[in-house]
Protein backbone atom coordinates (compact mmCIF):
# COMPACT_ATOMS: atom_id res chain seq x y z
CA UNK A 1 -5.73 1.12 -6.73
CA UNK A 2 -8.74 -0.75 -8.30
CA UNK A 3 -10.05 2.56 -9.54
CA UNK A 4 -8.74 2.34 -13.06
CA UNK A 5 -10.47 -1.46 -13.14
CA UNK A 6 -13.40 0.10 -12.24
CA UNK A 7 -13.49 3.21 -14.76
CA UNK A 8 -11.63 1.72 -17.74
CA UNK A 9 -11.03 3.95 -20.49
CA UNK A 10 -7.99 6.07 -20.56
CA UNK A 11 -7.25 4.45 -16.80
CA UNK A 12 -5.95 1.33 -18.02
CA UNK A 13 -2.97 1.91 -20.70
CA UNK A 14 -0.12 -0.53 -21.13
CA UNK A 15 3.26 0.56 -19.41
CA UNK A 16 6.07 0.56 -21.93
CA UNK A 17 9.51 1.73 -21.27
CA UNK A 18 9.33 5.48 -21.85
CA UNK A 19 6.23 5.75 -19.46
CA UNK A 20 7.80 3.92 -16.85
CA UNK A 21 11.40 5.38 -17.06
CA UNK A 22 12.84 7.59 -13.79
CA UNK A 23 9.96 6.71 -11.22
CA UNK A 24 11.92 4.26 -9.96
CA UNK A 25 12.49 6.68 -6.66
CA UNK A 26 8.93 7.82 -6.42
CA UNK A 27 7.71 4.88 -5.09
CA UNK A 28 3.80 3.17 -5.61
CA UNK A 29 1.97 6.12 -5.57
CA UNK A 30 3.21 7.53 -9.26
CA UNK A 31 -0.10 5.45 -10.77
CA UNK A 32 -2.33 7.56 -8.58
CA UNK A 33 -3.36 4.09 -6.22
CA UNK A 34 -5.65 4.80 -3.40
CA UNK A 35 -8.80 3.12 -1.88
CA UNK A 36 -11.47 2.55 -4.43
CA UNK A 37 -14.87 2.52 -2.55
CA UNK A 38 -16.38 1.13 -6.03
CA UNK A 39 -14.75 -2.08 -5.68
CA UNK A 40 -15.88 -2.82 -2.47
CA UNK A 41 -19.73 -3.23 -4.08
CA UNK A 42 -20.48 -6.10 -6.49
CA UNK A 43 -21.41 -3.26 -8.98
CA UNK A 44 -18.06 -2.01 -8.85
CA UNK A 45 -16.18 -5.13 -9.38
CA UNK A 46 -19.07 -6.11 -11.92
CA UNK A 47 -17.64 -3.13 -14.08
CA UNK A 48 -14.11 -3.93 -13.39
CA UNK A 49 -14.28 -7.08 -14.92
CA UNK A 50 -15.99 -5.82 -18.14
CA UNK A 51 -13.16 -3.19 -18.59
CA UNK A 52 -10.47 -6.32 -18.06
CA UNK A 53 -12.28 -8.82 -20.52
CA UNK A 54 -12.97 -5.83 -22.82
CA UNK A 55 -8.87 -5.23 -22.70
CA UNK A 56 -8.18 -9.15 -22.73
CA UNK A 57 -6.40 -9.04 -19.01
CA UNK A 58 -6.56 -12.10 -17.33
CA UNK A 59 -3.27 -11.30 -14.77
CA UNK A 60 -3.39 -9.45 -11.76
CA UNK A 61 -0.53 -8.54 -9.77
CA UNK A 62 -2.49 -7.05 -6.77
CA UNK A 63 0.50 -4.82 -4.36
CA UNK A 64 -1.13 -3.73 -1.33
CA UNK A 65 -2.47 -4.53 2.58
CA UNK A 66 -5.76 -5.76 3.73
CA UNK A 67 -8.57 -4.32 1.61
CA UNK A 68 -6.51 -4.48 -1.50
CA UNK A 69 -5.75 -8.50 -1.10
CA UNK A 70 -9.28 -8.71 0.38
CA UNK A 71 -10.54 -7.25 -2.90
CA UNK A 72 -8.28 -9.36 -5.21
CA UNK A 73 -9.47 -12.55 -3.09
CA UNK A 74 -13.13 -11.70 -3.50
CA UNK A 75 -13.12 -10.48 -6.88
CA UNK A 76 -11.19 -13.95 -7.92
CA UNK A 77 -13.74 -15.47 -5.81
CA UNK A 78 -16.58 -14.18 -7.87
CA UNK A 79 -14.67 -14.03 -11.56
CA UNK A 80 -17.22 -16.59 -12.96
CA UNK A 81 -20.41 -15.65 -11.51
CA UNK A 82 -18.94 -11.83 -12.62
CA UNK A 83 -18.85 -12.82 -16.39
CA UNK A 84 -22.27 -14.76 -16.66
CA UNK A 85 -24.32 -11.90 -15.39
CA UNK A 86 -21.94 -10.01 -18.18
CA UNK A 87 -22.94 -12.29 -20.47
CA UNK A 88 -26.66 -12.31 -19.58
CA UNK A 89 -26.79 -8.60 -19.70
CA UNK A 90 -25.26 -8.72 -23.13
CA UNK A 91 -22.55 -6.72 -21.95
CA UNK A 92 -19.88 -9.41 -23.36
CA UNK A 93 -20.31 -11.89 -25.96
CA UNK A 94 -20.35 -15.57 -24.43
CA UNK A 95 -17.30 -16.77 -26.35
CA UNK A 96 -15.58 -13.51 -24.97
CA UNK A 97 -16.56 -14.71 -21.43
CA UNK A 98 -14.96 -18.40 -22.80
CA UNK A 99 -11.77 -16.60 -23.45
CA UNK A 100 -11.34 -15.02 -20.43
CA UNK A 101 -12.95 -17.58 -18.22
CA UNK A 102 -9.89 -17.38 -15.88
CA UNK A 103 -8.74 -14.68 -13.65
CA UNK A 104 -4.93 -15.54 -12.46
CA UNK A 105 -3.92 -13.24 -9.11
CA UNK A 106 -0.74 -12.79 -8.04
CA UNK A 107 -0.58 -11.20 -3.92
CA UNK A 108 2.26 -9.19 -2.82
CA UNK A 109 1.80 -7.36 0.51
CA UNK A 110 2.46 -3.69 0.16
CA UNK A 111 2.58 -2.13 4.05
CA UNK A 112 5.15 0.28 5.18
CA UNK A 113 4.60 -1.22 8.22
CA UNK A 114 6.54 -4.70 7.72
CA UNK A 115 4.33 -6.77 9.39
CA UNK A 116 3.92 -10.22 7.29
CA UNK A 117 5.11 -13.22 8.26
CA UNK A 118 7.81 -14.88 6.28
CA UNK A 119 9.06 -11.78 4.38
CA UNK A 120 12.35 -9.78 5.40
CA UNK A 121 10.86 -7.09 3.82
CA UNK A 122 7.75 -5.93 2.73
CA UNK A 123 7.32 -3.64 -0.41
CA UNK A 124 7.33 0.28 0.87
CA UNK A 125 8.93 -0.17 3.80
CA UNK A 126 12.55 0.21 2.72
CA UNK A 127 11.40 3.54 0.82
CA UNK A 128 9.21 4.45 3.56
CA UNK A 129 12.07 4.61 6.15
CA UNK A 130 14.22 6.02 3.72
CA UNK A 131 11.88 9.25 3.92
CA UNK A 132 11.82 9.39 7.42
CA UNK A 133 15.93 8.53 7.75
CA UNK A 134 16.06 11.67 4.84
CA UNK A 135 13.62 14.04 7.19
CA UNK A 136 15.33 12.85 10.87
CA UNK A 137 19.00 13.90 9.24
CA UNK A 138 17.22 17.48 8.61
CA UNK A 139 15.83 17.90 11.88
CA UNK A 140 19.17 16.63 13.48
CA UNK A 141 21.01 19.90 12.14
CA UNK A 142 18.28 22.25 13.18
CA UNK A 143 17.98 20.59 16.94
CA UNK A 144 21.78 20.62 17.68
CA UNK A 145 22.37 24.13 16.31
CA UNK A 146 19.51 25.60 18.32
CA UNK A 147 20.02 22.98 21.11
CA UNK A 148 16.07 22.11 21.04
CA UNK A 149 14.60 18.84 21.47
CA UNK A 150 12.07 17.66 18.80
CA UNK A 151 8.85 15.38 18.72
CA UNK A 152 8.81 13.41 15.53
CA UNK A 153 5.79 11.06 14.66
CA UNK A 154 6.22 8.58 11.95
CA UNK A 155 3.61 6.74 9.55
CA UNK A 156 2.46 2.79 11.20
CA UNK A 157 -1.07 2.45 12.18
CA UNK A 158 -0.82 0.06 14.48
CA UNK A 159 2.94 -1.21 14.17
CA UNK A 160 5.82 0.23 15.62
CA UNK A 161 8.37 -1.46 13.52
CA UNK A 162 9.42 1.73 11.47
CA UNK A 163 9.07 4.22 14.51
CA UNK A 164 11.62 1.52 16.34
CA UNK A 165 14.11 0.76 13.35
CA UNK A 166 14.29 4.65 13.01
CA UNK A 167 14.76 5.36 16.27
CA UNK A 168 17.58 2.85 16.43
CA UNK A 169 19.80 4.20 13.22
CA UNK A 170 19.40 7.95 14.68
CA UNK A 171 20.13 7.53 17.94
CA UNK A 172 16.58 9.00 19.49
CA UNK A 173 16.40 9.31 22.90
CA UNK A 174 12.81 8.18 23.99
CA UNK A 175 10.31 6.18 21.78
CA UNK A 176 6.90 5.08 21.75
CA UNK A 177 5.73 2.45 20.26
CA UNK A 178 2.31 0.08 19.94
CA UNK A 179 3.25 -2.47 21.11
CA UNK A 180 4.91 -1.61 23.71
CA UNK A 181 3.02 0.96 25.73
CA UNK A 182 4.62 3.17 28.23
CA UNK A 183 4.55 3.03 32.05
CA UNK A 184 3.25 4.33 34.55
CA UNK A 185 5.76 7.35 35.24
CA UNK A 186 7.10 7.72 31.78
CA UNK A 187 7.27 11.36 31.77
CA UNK A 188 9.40 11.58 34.84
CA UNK A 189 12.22 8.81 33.13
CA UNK A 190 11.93 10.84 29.76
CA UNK A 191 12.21 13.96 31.30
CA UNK A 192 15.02 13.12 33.02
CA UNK A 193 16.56 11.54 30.30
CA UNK A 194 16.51 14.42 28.33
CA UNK A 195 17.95 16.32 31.00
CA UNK A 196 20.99 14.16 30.68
């Protein structure tokens, strides 16, 4: 998250091969990201960009959904007008603000949800269905040895797509989905598909 922008010191630290080895399976959330209220004031972003030009960053690669591309977009958007109240505060030196004049953003979209245009896949969904695929093969066992039936919800806000491409590689009976809302009757049908 933007957190470590915001609070600088030992929050920004450069990545070298020993601290990034074996994570590879833990996904994102190793750094700690999560929403920043900070950034979403000037103030915050303000101090975010003295902790970048004080570190000489001038690249962002910004992984995440709406508020975390909205944040990169706005604090690109306001770079310049960021470093010349810096300057005027004598928080930065004006030929530090010359040197870093440029703030370079590279988006990726980070939802679990897989719901961007023009992608096959966006980053954490793979991983993200991988959990549930891990968890639904553990609950499989349980249900057929105590012949019980079993109500699993999965993470999407407002998307279906990993509720549906879960249900499809296990085999679940009934599913619910967003965007497709059930009919009128729906308990009778699922009740009687169960039964079968």
């Amino acid at each position: 998250g933007y957190e470590g922008l915001v609070e600088g010191g030992d929050n920004i630290k450069q990545a070298n091969w020993l601290s990034v080895s074996n994570i590879i399976q833990l996904g994102g959330t190793v750094i700690g990201s999560a929403r920043c209220k900070a950034f979403t004031t000037r103030a915050g972003r303000l101090r975010a960009a003295r902790n970048l030009v004080e570190h000489g960053i001038t690249n962002l690669c910004v992984i995440g959904g709406d508020g975390s591309l909205t944040g990169a977009d706005i604090f690109r958007s306001e770079w310049g007008g960021l470093l010349e109240e810096l300057v005027r505060d004598g928080q930065i030196s004006e030929e530090l603000a010359r040197e870093n004049c440029r703030l370079n953003i590279v988006g990726l979209v980070g939802s679990i949800d897989n719901d961007f245009c023009g992608t096959d896949m966006t980053i954490g969904t793979d991983s993200a269905l991988h959990r549930i695929m891990e968890v639904i093969d553990a609950i499989t066992t349980t249900a057929q040895s105590h012949q019980r039936t079993f109500v699993l919800e999965v993470m999407g806000r407002h998307c279906g797509y990993l509720a549906l491409v879960s249900g499809l590689a296990s085999g679940a009976d009934w599913l619910f989905i967003p965007e497709s809302p059930p009919e009128d009757g729906w308990e009778d049908l699922m009740c009687e598909r169960l039964g079968e």
